[in-house]
C-alpha atoms as a PDB file:
ATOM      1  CA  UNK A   1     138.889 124.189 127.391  1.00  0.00           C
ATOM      2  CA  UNK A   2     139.154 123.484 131.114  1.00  0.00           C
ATOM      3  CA  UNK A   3     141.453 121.056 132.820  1.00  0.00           C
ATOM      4  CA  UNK A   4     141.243 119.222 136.042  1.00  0.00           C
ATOM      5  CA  UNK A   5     144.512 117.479 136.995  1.00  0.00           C
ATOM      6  CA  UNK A   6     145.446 115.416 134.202  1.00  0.00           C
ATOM      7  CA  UNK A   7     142.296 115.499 132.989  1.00  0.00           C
ATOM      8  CA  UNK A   8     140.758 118.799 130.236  1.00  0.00           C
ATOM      9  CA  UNK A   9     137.569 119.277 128.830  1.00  0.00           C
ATOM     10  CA  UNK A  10     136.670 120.440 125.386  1.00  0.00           C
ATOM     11  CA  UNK A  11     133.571 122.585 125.419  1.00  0.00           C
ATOM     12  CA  UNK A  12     133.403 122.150 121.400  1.00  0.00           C
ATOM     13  CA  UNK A  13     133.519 118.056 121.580  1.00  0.00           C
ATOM     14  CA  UNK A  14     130.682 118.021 124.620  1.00  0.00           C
ATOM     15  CA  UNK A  15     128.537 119.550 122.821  1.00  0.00           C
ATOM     16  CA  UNK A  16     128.948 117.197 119.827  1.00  0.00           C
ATOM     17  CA  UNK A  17     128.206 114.368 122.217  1.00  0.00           C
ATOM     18  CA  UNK A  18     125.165 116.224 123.825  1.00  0.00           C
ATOM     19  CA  UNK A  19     124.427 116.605 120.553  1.00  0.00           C
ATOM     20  CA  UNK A  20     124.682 113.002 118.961  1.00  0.00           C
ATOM     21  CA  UNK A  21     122.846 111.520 122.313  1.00  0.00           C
ATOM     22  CA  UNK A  22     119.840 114.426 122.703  1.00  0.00           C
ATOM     23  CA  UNK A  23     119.045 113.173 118.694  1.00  0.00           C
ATOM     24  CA  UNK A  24     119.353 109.913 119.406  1.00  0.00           C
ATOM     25  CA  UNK A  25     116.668 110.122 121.944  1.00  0.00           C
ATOM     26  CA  UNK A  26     114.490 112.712 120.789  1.00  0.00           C
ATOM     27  CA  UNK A  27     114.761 111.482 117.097  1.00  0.00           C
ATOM     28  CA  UNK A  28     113.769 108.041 118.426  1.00  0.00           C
ATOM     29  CA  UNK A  29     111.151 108.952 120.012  1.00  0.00           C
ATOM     30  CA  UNK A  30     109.426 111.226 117.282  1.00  0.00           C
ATOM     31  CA  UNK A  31     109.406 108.030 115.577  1.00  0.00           C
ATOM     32  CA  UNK A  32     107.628 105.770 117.881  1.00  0.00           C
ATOM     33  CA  UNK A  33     105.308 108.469 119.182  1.00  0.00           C
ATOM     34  CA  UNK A  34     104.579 110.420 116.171  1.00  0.00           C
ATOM     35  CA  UNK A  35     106.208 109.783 112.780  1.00  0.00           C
ATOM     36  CA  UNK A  36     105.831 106.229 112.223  1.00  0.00           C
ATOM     37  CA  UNK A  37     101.757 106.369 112.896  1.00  0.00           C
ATOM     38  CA  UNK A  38     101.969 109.850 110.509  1.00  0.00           C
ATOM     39  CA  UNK A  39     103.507 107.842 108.210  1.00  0.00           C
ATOM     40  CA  UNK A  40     100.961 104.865 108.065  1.00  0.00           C
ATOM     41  CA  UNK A  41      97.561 106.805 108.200  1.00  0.00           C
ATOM     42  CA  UNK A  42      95.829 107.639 105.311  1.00  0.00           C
ATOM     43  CA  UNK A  43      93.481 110.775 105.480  1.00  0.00           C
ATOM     44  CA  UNK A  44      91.277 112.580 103.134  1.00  0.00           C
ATOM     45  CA  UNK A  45      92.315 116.088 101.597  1.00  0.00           C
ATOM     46  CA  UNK A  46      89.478 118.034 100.332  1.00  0.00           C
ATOM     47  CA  UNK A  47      89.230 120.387  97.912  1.00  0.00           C
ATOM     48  CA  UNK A  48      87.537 122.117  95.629  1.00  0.00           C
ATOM     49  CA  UNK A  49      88.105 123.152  91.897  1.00  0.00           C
ATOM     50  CA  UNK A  50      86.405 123.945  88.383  1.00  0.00           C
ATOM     51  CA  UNK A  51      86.155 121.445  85.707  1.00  0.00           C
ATOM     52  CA  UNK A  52      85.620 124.106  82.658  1.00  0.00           C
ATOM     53  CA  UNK A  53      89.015 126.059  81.940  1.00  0.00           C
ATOM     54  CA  UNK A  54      91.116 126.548  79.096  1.00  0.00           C
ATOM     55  CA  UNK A  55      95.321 125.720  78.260  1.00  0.00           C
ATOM     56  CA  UNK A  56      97.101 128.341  76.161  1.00  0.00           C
ATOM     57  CA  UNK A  57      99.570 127.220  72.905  1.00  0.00           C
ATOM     58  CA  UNK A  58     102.232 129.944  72.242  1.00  0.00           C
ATOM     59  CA  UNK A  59     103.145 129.585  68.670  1.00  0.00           C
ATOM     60  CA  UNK A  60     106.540 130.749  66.827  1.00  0.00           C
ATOM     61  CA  UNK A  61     106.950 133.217  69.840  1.00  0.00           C
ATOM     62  CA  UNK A  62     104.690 135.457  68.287  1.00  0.00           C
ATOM     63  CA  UNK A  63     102.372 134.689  71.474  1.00  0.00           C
ATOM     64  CA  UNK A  64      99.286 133.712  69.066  1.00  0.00           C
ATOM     65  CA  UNK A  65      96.943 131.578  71.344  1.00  0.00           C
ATOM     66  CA  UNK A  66      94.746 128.891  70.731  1.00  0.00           C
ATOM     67  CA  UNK A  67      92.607 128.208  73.972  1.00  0.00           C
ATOM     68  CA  UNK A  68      91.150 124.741  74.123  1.00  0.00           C
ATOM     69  CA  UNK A  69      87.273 124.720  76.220  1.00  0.00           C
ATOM     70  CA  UNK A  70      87.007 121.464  78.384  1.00  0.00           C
ATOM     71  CA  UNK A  71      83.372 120.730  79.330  1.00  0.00           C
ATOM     72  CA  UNK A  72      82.504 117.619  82.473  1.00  0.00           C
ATOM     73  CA  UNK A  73      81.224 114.686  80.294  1.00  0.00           C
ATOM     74  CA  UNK A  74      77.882 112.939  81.035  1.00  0.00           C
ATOM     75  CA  UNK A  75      77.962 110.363  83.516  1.00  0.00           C
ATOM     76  CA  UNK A  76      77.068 106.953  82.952  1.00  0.00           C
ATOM     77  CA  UNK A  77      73.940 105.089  83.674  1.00  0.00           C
ATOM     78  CA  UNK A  78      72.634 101.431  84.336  1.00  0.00           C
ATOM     79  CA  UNK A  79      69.362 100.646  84.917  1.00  0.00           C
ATOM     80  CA  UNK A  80      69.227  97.266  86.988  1.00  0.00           C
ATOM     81  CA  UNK A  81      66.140  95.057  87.195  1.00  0.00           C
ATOM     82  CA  UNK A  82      66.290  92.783  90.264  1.00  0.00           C
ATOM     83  CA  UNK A  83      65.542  89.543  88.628  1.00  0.00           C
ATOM     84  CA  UNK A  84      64.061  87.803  92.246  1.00  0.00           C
ATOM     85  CA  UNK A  85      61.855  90.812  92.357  1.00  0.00           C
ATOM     86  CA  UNK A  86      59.336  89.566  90.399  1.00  0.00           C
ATOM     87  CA  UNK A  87      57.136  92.786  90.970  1.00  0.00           C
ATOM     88  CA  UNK A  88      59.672  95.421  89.222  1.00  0.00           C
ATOM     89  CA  UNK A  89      59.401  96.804  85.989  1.00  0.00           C
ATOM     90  CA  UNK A  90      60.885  94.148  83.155  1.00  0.00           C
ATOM     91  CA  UNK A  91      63.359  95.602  80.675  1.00  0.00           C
ATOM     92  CA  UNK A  92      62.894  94.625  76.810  1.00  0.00           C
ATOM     93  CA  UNK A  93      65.495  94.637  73.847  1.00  0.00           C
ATOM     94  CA  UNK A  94      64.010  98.051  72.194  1.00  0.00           C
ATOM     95  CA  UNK A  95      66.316 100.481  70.920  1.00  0.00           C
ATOM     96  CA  UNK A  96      67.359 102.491  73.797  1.00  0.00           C
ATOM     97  CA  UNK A  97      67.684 106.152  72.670  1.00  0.00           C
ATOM     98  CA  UNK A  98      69.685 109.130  74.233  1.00  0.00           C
ATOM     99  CA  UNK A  99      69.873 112.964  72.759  1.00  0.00           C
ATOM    100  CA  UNK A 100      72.059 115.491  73.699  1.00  0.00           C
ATOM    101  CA  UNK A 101      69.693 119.301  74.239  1.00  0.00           C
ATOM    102  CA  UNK A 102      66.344 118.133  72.796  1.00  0.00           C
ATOM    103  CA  UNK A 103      64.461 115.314  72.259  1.00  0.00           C
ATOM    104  CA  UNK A 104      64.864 115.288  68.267  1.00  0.00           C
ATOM    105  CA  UNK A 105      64.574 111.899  66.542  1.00  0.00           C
ATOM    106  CA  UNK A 106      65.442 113.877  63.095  1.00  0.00           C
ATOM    107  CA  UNK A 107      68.663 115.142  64.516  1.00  0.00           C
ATOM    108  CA  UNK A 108      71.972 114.006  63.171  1.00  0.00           C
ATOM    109  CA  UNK A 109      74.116 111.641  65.547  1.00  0.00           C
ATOM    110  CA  UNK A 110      76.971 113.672  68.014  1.00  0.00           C
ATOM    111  CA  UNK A 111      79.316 111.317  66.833  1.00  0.00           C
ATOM    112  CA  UNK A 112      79.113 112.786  63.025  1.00  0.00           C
ATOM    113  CA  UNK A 113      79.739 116.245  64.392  1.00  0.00           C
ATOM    114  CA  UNK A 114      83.157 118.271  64.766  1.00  0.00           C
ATOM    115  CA  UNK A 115      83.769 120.080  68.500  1.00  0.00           C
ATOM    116  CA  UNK A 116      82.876 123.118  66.720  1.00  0.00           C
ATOM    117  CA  UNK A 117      79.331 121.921  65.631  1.00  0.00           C
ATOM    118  CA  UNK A 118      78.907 119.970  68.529  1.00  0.00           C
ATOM    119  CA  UNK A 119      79.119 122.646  71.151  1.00  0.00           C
ATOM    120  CA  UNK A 120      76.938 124.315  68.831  1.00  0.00           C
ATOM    121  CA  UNK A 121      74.680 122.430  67.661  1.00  0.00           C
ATOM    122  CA  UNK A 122      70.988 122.811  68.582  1.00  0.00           C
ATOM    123  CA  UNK A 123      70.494 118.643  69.417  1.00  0.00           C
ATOM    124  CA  UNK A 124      72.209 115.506  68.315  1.00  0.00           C
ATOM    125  CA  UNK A 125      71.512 111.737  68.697  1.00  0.00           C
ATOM    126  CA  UNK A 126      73.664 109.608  71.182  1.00  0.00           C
ATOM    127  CA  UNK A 127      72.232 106.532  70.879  1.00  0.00           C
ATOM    128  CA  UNK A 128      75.528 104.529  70.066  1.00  0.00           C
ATOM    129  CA  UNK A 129      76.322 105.005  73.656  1.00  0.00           C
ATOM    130  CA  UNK A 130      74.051 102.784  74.555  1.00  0.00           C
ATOM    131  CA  UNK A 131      74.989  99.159  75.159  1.00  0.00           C
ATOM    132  CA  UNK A 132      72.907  97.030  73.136  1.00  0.00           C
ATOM    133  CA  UNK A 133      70.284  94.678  73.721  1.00  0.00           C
ATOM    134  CA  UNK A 134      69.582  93.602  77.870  1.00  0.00           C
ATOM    135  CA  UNK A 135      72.189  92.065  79.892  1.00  0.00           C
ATOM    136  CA  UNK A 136      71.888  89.703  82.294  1.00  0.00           C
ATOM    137  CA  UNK A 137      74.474  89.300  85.505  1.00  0.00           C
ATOM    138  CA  UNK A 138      74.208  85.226  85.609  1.00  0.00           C
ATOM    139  CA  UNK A 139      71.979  84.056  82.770  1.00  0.00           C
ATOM    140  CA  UNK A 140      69.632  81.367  82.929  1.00  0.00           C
ATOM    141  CA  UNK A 141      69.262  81.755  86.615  1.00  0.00           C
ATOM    142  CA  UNK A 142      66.814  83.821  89.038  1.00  0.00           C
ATOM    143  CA  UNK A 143      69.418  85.250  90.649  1.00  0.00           C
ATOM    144  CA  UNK A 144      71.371  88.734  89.570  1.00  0.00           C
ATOM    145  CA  UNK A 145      70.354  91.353  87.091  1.00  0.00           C
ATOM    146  CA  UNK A 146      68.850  92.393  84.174  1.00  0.00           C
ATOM    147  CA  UNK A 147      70.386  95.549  83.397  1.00  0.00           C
ATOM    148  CA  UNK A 148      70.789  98.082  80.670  1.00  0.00           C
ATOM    149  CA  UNK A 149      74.099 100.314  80.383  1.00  0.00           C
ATOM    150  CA  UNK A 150      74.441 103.549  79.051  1.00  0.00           C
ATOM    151  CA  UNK A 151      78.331 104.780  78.848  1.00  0.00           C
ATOM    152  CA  UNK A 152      78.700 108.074  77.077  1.00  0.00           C
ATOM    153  CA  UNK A 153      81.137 108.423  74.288  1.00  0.00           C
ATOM    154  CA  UNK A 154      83.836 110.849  75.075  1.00  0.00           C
ATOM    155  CA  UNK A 155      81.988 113.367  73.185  1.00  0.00           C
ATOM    156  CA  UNK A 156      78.962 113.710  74.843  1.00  0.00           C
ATOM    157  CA  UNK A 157      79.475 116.215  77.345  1.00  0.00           C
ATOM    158  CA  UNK A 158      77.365 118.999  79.144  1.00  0.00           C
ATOM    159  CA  UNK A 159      77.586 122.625  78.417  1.00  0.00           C
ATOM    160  CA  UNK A 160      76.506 123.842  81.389  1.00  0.00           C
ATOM    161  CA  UNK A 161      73.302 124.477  83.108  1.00  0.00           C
ATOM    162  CA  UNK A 162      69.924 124.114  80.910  1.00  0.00           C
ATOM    163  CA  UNK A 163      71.641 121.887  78.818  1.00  0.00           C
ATOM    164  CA  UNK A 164      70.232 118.336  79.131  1.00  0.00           C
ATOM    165  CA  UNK A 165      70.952 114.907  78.119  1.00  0.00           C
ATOM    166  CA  UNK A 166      67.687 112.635  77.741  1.00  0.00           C
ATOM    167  CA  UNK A 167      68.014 108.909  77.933  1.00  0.00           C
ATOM    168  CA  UNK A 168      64.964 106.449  77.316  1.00  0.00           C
ATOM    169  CA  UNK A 169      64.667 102.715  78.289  1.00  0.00           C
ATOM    170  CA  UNK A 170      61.601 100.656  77.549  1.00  0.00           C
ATOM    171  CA  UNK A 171      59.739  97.972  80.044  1.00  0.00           C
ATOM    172  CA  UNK A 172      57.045  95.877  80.616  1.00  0.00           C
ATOM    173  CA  UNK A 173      55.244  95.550  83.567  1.00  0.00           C
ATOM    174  CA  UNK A 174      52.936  92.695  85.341  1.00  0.00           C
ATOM    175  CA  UNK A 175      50.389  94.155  87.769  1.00  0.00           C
ATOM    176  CA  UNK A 176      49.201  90.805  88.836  1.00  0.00           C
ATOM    177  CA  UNK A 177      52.667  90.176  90.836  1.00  0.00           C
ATOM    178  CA  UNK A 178      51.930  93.162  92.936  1.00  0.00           C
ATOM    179  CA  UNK A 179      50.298  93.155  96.766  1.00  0.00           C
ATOM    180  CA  UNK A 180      46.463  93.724  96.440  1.00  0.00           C
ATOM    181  CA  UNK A 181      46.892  96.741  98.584  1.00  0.00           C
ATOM    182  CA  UNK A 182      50.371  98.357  97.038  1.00  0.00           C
ATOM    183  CA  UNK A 183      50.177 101.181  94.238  1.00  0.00           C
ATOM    184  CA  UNK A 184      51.643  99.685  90.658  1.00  0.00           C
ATOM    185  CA  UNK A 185      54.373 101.363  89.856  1.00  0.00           C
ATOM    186  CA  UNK A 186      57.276  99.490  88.404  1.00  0.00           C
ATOM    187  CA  UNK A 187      60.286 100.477  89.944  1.00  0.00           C
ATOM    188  CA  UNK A 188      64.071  99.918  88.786  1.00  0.00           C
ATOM    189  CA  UNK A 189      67.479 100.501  90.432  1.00  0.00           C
ATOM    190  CA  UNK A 190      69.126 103.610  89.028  1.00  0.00           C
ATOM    191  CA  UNK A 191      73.381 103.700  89.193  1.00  0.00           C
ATOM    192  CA  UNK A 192      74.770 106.460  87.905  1.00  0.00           C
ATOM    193  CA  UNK A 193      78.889 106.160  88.020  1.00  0.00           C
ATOM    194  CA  UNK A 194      82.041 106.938  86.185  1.00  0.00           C
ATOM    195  CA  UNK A 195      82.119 105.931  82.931  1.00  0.00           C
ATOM    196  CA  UNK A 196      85.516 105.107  82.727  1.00  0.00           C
ATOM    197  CA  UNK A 197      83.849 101.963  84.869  1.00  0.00           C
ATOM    198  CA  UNK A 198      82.416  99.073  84.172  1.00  0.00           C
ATOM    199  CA  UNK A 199      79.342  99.060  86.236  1.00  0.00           C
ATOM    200  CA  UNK A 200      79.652  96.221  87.812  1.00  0.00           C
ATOM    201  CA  UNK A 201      82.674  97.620  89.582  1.00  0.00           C
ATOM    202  CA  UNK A 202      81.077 100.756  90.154  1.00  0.00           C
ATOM    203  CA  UNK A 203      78.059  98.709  91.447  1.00  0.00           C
ATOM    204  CA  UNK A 204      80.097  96.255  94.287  1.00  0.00           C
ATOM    205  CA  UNK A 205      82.826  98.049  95.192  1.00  0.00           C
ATOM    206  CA  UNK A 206      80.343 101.565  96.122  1.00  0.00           C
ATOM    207  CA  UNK A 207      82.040 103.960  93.627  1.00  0.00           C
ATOM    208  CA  UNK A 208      78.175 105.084  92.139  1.00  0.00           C
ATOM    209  CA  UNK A 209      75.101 106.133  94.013  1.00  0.00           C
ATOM    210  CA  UNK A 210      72.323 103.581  93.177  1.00  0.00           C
ATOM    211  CA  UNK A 211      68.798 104.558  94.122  1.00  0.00           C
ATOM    212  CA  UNK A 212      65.121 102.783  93.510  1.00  0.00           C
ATOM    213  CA  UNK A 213      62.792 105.045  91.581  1.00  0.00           C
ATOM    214  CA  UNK A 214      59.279 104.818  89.147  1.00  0.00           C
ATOM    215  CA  UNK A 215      60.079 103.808  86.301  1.00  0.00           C
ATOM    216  CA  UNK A 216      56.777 104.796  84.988  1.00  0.00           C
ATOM    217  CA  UNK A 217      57.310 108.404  84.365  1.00  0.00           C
ATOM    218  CA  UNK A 218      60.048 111.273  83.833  1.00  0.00           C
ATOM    219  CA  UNK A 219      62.969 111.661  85.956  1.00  0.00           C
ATOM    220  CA  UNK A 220      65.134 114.755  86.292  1.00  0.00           C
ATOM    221  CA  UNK A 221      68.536 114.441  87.639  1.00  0.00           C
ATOM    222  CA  UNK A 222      70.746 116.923  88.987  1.00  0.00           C
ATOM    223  CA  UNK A 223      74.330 115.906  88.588  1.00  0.00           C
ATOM    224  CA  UNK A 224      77.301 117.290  90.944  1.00  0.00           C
ATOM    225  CA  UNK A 225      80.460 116.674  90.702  1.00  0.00           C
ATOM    226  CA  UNK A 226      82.565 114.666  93.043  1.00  0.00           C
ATOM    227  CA  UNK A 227      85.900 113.157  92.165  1.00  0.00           C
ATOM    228  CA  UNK A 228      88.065 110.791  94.832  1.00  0.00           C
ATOM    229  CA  UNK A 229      91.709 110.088  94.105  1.00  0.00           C
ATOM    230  CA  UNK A 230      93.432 107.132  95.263  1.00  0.00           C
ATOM    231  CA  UNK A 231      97.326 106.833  96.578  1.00  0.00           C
ATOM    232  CA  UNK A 232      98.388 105.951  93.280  1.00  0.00           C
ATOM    233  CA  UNK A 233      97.284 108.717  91.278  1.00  0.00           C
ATOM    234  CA  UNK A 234      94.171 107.128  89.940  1.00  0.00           C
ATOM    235  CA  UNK A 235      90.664 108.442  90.598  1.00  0.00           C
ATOM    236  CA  UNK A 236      87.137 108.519  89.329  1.00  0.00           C
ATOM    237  CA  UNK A 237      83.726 110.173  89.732  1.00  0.00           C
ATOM    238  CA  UNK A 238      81.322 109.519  93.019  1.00  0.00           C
ATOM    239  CA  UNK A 239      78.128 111.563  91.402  1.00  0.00           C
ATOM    240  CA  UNK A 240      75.858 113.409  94.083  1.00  0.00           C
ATOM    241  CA  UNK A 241      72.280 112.942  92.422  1.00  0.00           C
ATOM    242  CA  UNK A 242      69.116 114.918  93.134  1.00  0.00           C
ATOM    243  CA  UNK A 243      65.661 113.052  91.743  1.00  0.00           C
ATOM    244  CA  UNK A 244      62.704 114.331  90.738  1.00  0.00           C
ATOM    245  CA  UNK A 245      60.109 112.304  89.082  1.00  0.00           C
ATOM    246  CA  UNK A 246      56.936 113.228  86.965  1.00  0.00           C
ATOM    247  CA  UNK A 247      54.949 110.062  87.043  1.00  0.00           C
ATOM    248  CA  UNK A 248      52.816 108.686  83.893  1.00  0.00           C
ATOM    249  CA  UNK A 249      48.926 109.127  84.602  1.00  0.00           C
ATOM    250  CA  UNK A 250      48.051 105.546  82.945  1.00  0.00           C
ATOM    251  CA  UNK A 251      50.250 102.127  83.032  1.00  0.00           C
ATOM    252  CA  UNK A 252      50.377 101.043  78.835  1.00  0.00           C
ATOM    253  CA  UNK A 253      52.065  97.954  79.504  1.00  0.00           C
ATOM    254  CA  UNK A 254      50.409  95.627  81.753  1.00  0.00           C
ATOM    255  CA  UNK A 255      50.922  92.368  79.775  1.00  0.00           C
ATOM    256  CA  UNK A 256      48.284  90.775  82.577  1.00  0.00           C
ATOM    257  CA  UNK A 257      45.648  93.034  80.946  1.00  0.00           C
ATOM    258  CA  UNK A 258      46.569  91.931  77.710  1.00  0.00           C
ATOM    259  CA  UNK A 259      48.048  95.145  77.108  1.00  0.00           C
ATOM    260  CA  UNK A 260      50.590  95.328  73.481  1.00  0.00           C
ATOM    261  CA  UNK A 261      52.282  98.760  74.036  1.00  0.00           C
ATOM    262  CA  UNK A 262      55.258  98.970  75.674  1.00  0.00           C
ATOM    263  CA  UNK A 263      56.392 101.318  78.414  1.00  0.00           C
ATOM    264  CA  UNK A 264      59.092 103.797  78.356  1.00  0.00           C
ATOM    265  CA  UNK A 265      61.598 105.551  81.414  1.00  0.00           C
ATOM    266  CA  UNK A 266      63.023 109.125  80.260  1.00  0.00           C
ATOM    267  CA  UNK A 267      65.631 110.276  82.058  1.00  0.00           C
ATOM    268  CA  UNK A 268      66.869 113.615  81.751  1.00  0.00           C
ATOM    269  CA  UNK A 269      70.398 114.512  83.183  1.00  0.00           C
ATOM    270  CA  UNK A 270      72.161 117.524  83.391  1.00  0.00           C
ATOM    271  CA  UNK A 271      75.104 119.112  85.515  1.00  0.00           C
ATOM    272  CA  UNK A 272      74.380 122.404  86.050  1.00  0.00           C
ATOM    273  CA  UNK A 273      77.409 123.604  88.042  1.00  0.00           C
ATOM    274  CA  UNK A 274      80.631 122.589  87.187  1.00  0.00           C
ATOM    275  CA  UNK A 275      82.598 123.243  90.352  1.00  0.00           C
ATOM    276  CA  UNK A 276      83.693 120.120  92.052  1.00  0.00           C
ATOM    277  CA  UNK A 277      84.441 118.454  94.789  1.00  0.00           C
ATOM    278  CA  UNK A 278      87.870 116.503  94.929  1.00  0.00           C
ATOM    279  CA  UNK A 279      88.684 113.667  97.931  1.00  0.00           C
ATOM    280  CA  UNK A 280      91.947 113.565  97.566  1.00  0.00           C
ATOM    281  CA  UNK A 281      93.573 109.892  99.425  1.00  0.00           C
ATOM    282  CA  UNK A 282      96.864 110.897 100.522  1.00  0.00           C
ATOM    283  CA  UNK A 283      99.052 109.995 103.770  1.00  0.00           C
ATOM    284  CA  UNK A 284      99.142 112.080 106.693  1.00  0.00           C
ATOM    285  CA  UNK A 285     103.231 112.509 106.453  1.00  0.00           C
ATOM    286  CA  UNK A 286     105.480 111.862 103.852  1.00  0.00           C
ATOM    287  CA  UNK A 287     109.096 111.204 104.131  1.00  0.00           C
ATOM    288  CA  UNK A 288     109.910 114.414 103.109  1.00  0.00           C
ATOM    289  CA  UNK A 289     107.726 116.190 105.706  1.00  0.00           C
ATOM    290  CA  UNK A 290     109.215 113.794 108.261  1.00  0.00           C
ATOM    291  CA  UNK A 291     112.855 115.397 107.022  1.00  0.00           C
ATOM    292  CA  UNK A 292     111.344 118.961 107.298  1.00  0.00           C
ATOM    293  CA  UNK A 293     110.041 118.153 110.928  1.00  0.00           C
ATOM    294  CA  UNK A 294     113.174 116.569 112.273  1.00  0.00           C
ATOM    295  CA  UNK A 295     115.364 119.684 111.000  1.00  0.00           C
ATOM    296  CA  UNK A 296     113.045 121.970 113.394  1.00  0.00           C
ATOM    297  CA  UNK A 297     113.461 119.334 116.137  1.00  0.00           C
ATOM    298  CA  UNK A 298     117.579 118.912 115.618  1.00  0.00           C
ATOM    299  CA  UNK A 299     117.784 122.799 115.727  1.00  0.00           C
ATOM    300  CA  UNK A 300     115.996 122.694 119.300  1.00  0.00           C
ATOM    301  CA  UNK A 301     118.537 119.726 120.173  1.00  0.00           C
ATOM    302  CA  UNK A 302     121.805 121.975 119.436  1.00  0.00           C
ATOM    303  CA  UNK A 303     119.805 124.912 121.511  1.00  0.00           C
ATOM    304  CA  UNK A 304     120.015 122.331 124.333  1.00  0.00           C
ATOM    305  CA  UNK A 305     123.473 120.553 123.684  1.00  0.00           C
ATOM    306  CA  UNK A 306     124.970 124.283 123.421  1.00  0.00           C
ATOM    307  CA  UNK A 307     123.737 124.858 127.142  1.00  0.00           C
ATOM    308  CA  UNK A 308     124.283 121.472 128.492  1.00  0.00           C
ATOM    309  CA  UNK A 309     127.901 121.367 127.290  1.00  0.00           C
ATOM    310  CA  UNK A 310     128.694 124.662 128.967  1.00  0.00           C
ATOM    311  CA  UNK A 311     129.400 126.402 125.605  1.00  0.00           C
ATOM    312  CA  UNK A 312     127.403 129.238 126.218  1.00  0.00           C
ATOM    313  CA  UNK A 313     129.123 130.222 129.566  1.00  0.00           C
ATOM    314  CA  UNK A 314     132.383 129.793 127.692  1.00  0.00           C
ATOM    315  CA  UNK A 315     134.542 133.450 127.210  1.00  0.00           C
ATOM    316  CA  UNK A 316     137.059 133.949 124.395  1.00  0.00           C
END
């Protein structure tokens, strides 16, 4: 303490003022210049993980465990005929058909079939997870789609790479709507999205890839992984898609040459890596990190207010 006439000064309680006004200041201005935009701008964390892994059950402390295998299930798939484009391929009501592995119409269906004998088994019929029948976006209008939907059952999921799922649509196609100097070949939008989605959602709010491809032929697609998480916790699948197509050497089902058969689009889907991608939505401060930040900040601000209040010159 040091006194000056009637006055004395209290080395202690100036710093505690230095103290209170260097935080106001400095805290205050954190906030306008830093923390508040921290707090209010969302950013993108990315990462990257494996879907397959396994969770361990410790029974009757005996440390017996049961390990439970979790495959990536099959993404979903809509095939969308632009109904204003009157030279794409036309979609008909025929049982759609999907198999899991091969291409077996005598195998039995996946949904019959335990985990055991369905990670096992050689090839199994998925049909069910087709939607039935042709839909149409806005009927009896020529606006919209006609689509078909295929949203695998929870079971139908990939065992890794060389392990396919084939899906098959059937068309028509009229040859006389084409340009006399363009190629026939009936094309159809391809989405392939989460199927935890309807695709509609998937389809106008961008959360599936879509993509125009030949309809008349064989399509391989490579599936990888990509998963986005919102603020809230929820998320679902963005697929990255590689095509390849194998088209058919002769057109069947020109109904302008009178033609009776009926075309068919195979698609054959697999995911042959299971590491992912993960776009995590998150903001670019939290509260909490704000708290951490200040406490390095308020430290500095004592450093100061124990110079500035004469403190450190004083002497016992």
């Amino acid at each position: 303490m040091e006194t000056s006439g009637d006055r004395s000064y209290h080395r202690n309680l100036g710093n505690t003022v230095f103290t209170v006004l260097f935080s106001m200041i400095a805290m205050s201005v954190l906030y306008e210049k830093r923390w508040f935009s921290q707090l209010n701008l969302q950013v993108i964390q990315l990462q990257r993980d494996i879907v397959v892994g396994s969770s361990a059950l410790l029974l009757n402390l005996g440390f017996t465990r049961m390990l439970v295998q979790e495959y990536p299930r099959f993404p979903a798939v809509a095939l969308l005929q632009d109904k204003a484009a009157t030279y794409q391929a036309n979609l008909v009501p025929e049982p759609l058909k999907c198999f899991l592995n091969h291409f077996d119409p005598s195998s039995p269906m996946c949904s019959s079939l335990s985990r055991k004998d369905l990670l096992g088994s050689y090839s199994c019929n998925c049909n069910d997870s087709w939607v039935p029948g042709v839909q149409e976006e806005y009927p009896n209008t020529d606006t919209g789609h006609r689509y078909v939907s295929f949203r695998p059952a929870g079971y139908v999921i990939s065992r890794g790479a060389n392990f396919y799922m084939t899906i098959q649509a059937f068309f028509t196609y009229n040859t006389s709507h084409i340009e006399s100097n363009s190629i026939p070949s009936p094309d159809l939008w391809l989405m392939v999205y989460d199927p935890s989605l309807e695709w509609k959602d998937a389809y106008y709010n961008g959360y599936g890839p879509i993509t125009l491809f030949n309809a008349n032929g064989v399509t391989t697609i490579n599936i990888g992984l990509v998963y986005y998480e919102s603020l809230n916790g929820t998320g679902y699948y963005s697929y990255d898609i590689e095509l390849s197509t194998t088209p058919n050497i002769n057109l069947v089902c020109d109904v302008s040459e009178d033609d009776i058969a009926l075309c068919h689009t195979s698609l054959v889907i697999q995911i042959p890596r299971f590491d992912r991608s993960v776009n995590k939505q998150q903001m670019s401060m939290t509260w909490p990190d704000v708290a951490t930040e200040a406490g390095s900040y308020f430290a500095f601000v004592q450093f100061l207010s124990w110079i500035f209040s004469g403190q450190v010159w004083a002497t016992a």
